[in-house]
PDB file of N, CA and C in Angstrom:
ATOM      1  N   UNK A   1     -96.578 -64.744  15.184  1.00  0.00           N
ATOM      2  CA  UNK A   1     -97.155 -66.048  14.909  1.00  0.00           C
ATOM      3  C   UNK A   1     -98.105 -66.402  16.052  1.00  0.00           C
ATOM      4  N   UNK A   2     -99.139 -66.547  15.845  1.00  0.00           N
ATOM      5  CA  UNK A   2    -100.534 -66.990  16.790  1.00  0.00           C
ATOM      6  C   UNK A   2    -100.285 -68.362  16.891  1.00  0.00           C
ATOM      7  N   UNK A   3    -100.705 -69.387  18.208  1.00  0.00           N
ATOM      8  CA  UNK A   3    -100.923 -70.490  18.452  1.00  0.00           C
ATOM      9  C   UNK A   3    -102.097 -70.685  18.653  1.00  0.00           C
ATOM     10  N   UNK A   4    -102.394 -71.803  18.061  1.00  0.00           N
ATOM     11  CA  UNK A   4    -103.881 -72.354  17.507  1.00  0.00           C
ATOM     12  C   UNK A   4    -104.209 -73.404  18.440  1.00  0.00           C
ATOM     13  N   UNK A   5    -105.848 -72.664  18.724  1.00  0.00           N
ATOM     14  CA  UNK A   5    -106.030 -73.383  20.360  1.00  0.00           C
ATOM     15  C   UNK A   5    -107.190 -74.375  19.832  1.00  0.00           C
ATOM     16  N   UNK A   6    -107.665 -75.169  19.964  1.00  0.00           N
ATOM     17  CA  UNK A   6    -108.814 -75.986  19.235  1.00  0.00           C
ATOM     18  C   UNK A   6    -109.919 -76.264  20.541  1.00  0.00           C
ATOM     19  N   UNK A   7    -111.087 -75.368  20.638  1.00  0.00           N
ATOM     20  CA  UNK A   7    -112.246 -75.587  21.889  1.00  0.00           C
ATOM     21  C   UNK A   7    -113.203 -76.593  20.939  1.00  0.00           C
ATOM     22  N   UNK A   8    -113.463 -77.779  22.262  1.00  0.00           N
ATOM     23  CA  UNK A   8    -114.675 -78.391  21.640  1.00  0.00           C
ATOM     24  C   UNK A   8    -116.111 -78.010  22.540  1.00  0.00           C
ATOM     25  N   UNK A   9    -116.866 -78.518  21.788  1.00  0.00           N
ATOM     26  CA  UNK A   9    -118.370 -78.388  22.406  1.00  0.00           C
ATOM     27  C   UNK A   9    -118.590 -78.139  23.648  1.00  0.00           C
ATOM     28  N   UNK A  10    -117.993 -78.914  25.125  1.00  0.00           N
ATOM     29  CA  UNK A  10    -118.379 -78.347  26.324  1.00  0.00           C
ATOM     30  C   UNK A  10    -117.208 -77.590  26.397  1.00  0.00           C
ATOM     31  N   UNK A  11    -116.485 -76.978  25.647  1.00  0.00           N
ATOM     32  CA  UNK A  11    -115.733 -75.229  26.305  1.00  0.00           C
ATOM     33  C   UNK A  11    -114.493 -75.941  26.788  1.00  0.00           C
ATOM     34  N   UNK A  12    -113.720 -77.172  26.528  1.00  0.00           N
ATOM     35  CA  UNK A  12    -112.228 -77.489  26.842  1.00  0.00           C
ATOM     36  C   UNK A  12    -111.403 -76.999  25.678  1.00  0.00           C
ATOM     37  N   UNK A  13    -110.408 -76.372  26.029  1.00  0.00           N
ATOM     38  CA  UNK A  13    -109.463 -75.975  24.691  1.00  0.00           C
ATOM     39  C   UNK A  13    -108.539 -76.717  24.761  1.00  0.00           C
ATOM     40  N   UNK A  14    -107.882 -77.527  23.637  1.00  0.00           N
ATOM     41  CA  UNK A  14    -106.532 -78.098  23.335  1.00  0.00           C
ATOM     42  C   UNK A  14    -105.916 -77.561  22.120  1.00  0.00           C
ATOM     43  N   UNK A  15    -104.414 -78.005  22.398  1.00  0.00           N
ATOM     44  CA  UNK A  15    -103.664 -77.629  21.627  1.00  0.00           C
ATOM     45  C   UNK A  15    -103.311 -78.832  20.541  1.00  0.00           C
ATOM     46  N   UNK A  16    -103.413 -78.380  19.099  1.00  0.00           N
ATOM     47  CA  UNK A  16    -103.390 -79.688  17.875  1.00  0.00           C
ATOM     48  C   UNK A  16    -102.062 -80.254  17.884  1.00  0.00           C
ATOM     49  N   UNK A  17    -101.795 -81.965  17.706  1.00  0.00           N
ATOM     50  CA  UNK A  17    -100.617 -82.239  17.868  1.00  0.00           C
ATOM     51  C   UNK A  17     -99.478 -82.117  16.733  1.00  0.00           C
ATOM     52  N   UNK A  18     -98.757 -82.167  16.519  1.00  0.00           N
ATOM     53  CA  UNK A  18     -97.444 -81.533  15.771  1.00  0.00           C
ATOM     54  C   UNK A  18     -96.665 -82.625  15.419  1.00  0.00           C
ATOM     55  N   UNK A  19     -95.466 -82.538  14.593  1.00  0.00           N
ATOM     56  CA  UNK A  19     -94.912 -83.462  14.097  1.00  0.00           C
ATOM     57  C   UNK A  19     -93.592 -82.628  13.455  1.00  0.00           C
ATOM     58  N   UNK A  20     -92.303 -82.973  13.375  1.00  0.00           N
ATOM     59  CA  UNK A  20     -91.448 -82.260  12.764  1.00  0.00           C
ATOM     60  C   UNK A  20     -90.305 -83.117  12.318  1.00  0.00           C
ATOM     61  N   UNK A  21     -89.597 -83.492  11.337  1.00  0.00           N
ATOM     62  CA  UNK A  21     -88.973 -84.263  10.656  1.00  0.00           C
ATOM     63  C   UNK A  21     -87.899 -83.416   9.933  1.00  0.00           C
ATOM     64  N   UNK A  22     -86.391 -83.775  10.312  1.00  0.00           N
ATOM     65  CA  UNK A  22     -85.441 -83.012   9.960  1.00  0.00           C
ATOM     66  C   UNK A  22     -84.380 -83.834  10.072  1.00  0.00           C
ATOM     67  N   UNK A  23     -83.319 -83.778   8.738  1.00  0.00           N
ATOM     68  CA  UNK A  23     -82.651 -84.114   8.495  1.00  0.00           C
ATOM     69  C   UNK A  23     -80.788 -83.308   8.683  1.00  0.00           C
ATOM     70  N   UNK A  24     -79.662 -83.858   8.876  1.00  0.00           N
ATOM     71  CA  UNK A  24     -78.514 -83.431   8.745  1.00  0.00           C
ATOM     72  C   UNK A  24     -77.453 -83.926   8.323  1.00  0.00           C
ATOM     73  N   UNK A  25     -76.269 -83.273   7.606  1.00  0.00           N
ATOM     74  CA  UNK A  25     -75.866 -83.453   5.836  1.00  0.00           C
ATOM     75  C   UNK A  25     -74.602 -83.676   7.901  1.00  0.00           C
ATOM     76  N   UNK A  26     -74.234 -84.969   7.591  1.00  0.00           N
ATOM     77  CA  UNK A  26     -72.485 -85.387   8.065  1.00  0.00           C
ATOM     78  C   UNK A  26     -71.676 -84.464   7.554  1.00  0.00           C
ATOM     79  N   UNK A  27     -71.441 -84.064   5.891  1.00  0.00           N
ATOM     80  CA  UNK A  27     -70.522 -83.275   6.132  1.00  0.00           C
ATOM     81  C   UNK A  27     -70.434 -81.939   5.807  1.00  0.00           C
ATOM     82  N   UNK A  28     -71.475 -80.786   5.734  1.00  0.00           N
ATOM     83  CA  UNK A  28     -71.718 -79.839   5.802  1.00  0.00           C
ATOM     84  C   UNK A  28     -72.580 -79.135   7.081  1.00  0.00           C
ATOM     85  N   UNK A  29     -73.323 -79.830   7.637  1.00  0.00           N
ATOM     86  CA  UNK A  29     -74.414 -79.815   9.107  1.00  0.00           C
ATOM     87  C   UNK A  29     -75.403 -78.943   8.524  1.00  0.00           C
ATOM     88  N   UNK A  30     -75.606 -79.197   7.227  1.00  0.00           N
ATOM     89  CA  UNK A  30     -76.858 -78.613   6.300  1.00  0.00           C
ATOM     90  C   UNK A  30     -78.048 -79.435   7.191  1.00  0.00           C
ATOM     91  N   UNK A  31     -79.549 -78.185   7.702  1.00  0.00           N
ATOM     92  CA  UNK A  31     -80.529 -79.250   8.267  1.00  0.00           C
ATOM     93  C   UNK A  31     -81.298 -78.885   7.433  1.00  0.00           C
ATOM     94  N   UNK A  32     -82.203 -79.513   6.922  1.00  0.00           N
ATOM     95  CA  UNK A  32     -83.592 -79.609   5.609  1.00  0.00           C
ATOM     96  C   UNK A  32     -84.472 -80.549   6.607  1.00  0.00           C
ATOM     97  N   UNK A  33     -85.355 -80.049   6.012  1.00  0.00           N
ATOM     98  CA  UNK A  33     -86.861 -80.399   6.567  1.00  0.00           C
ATOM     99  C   UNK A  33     -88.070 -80.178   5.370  1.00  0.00           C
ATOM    100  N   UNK A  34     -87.692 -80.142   4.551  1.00  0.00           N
ATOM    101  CA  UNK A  34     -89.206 -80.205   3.579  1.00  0.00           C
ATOM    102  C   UNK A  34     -89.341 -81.367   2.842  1.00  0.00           C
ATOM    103  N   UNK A  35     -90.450 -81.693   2.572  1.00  0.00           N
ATOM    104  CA  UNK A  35     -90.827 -83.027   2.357  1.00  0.00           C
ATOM    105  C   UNK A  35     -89.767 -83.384   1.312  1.00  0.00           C
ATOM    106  N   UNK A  36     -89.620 -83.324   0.274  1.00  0.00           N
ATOM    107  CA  UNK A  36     -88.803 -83.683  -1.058  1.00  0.00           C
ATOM    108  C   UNK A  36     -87.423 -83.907  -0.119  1.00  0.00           C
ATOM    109  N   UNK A  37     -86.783 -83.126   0.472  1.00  0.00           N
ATOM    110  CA  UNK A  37     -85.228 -83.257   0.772  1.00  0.00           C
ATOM    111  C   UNK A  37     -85.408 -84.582   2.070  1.00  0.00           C
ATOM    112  N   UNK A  38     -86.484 -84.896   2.635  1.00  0.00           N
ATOM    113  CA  UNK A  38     -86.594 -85.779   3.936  1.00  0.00           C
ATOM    114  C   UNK A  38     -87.194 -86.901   3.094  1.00  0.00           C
ATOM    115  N   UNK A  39     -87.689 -86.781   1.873  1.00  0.00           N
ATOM    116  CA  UNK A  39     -87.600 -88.075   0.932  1.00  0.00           C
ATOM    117  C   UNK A  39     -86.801 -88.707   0.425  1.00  0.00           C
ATOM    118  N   UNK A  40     -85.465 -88.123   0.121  1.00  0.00           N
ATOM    119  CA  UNK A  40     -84.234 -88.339  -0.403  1.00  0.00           C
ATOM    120  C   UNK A  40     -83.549 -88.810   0.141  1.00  0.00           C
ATOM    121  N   UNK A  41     -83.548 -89.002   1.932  1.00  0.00           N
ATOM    122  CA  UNK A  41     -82.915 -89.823   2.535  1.00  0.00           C
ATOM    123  C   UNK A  41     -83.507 -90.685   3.203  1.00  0.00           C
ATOM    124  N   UNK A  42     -82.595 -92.147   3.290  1.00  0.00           N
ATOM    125  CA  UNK A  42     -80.980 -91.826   2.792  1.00  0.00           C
ATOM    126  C   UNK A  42     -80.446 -92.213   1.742  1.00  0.00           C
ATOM    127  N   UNK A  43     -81.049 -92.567   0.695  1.00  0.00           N
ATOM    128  CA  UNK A  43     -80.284 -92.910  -0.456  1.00  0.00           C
ATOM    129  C   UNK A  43     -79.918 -91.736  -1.358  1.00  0.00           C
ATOM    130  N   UNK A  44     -80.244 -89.965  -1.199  1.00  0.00           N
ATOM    131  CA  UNK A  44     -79.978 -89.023  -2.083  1.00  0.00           C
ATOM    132  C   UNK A  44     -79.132 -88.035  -1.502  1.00  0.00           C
ATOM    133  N   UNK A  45     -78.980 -87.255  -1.992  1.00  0.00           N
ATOM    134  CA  UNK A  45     -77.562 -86.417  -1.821  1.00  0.00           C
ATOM    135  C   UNK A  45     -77.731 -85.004  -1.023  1.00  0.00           C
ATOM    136  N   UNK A  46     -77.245 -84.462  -0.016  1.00  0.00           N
ATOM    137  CA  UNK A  46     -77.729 -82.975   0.239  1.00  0.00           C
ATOM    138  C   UNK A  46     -77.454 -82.096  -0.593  1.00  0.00           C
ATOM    139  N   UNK A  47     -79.018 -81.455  -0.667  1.00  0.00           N
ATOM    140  CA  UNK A  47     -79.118 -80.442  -1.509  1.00  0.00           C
ATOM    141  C   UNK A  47     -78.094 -78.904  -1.486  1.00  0.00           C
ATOM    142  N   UNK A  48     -77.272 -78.929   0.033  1.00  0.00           N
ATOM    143  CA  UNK A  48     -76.488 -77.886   0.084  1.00  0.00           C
ATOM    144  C   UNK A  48     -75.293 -78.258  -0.532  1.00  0.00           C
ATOM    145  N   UNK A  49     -74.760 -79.632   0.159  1.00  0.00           N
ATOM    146  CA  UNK A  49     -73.095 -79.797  -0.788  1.00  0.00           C
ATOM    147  C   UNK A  49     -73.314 -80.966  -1.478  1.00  0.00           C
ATOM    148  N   UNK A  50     -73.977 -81.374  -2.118  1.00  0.00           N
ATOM    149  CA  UNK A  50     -74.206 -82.569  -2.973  1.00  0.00           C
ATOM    150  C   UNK A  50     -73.145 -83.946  -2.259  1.00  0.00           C
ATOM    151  N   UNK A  51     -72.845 -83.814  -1.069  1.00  0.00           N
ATOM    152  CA  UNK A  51     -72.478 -85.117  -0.669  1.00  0.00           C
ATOM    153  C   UNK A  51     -73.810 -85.671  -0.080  1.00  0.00           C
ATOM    154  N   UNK A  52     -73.026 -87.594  -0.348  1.00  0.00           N
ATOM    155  CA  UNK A  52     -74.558 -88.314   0.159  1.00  0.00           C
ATOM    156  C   UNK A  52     -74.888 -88.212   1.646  1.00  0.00           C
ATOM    157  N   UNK A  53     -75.828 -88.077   2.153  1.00  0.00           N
ATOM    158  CA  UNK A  53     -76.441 -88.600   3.116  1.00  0.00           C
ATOM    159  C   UNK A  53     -75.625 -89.921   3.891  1.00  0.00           C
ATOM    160  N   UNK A  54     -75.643 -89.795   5.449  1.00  0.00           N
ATOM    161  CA  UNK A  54     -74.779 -90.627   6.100  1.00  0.00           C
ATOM    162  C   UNK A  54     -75.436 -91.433   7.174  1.00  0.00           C
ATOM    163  N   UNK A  55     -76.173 -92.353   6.784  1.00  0.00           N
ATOM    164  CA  UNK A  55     -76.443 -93.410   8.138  1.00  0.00           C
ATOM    165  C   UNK A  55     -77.836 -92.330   8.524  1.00  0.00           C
ATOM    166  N   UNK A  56     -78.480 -93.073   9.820  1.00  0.00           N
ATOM    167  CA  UNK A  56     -80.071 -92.825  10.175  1.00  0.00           C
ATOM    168  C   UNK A  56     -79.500 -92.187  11.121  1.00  0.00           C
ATOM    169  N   UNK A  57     -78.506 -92.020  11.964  1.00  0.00           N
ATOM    170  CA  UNK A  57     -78.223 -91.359  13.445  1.00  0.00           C
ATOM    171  C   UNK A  57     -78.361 -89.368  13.334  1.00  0.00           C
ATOM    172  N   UNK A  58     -78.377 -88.890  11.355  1.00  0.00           N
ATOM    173  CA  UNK A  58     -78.447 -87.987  11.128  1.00  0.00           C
ATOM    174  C   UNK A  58     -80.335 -87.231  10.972  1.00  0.00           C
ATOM    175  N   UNK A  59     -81.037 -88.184  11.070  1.00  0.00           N
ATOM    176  CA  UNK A  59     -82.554 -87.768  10.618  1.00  0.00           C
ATOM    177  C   UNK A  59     -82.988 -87.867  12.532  1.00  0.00           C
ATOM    178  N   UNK A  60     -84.199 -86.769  12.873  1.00  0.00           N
ATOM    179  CA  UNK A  60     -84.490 -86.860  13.799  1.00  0.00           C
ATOM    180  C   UNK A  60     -86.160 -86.477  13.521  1.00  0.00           C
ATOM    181  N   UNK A  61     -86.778 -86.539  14.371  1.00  0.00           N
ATOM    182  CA  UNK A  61     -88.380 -86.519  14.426  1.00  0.00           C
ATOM    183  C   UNK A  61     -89.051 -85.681  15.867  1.00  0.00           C
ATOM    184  N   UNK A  62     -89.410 -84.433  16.036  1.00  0.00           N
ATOM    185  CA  UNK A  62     -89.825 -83.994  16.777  1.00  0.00           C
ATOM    186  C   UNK A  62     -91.526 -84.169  17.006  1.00  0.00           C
ATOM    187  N   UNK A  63     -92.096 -85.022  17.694  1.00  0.00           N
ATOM    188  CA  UNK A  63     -93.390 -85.601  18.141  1.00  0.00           C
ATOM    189  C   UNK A  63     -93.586 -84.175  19.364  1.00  0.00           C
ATOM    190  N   UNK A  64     -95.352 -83.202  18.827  1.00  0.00           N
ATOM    191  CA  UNK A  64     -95.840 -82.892  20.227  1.00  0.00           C
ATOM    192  C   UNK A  64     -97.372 -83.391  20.165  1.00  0.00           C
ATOM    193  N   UNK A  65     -97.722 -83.895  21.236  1.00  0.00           N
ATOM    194  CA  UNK A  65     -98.915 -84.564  21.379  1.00  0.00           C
ATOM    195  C   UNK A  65    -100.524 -83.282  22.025  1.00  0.00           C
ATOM    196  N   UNK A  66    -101.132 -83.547  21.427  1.00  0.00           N
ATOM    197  CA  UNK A  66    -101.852 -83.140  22.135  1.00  0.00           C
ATOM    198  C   UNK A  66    -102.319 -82.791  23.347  1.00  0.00           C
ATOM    199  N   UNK A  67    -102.567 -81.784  24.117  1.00  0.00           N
ATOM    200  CA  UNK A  67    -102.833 -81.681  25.624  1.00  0.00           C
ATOM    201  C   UNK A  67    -104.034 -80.667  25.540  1.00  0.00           C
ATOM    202  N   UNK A  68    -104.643 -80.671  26.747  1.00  0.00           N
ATOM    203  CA  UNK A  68    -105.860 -80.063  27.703  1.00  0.00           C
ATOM    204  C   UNK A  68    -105.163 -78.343  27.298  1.00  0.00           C
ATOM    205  N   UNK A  69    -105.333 -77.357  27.150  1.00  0.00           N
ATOM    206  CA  UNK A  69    -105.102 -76.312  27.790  1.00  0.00           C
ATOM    207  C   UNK A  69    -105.011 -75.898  28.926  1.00  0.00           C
ATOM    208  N   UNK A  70    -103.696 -75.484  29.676  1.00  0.00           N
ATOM    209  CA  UNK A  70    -103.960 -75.296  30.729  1.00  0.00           C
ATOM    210  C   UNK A  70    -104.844 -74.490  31.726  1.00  0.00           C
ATOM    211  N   UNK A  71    -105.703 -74.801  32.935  1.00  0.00           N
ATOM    212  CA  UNK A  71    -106.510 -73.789  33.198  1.00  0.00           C
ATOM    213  C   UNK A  71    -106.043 -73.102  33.997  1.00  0.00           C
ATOM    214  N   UNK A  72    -106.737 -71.676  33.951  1.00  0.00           N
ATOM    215  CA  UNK A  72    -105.997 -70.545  34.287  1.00  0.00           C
ATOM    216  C   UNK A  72    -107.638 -70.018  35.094  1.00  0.00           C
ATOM    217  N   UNK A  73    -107.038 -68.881  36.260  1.00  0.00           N
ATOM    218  CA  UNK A  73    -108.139 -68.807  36.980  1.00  0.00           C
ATOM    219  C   UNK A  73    -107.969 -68.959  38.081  1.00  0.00           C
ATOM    220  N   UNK A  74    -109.084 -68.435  39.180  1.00  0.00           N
ATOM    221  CA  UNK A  74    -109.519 -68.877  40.648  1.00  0.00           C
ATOM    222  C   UNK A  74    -110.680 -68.972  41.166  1.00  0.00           C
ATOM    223  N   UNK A  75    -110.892 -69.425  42.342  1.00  0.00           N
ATOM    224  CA  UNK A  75    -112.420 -69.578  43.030  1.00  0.00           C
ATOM    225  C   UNK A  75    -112.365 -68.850  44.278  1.00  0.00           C
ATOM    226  N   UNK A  76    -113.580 -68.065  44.404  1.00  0.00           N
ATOM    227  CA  UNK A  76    -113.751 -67.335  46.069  1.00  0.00           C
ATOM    228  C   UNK A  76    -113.082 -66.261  45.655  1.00  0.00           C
TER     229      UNK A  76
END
């Protein structure tokens, strides 16, 4: 799997920011993450053991933000 570097016009490369949304079944520790099953809660049922969905303390959200590429290199 390649990581995708994004250079703009004067030659800085960054990395694109990310987002990840995942859910977990209380009583199986089933984790889903595709849109349809992270739509369903919390009012729908996990798709592994058809029990419902339990409270928000089970859904989590992985945020990565954008950054500079780091520079690499020396002088002299």
């Amino acid at each position: 799997m390649s990581e995708t570097i994004i250079t703009l016009p004067d030659g800085s490369t960054w990395r694109p920011s990310s987002s990840r949304d995942t859910v977990h079944c209380v009583t199986c520790s089933n984790e889903v993450d595709t849109p349809a099953e992270i739509a369903s809660f919390p009012d729908g049922n996990c798709p592994n053991c058809g029990s419902p969905w339990t409270g928000d303390e089970n859904r989590s959200t992985m945020i990565q933000v954008t950054m500079p590429e780091g520079i690499t290199g020396g002088a002299g």
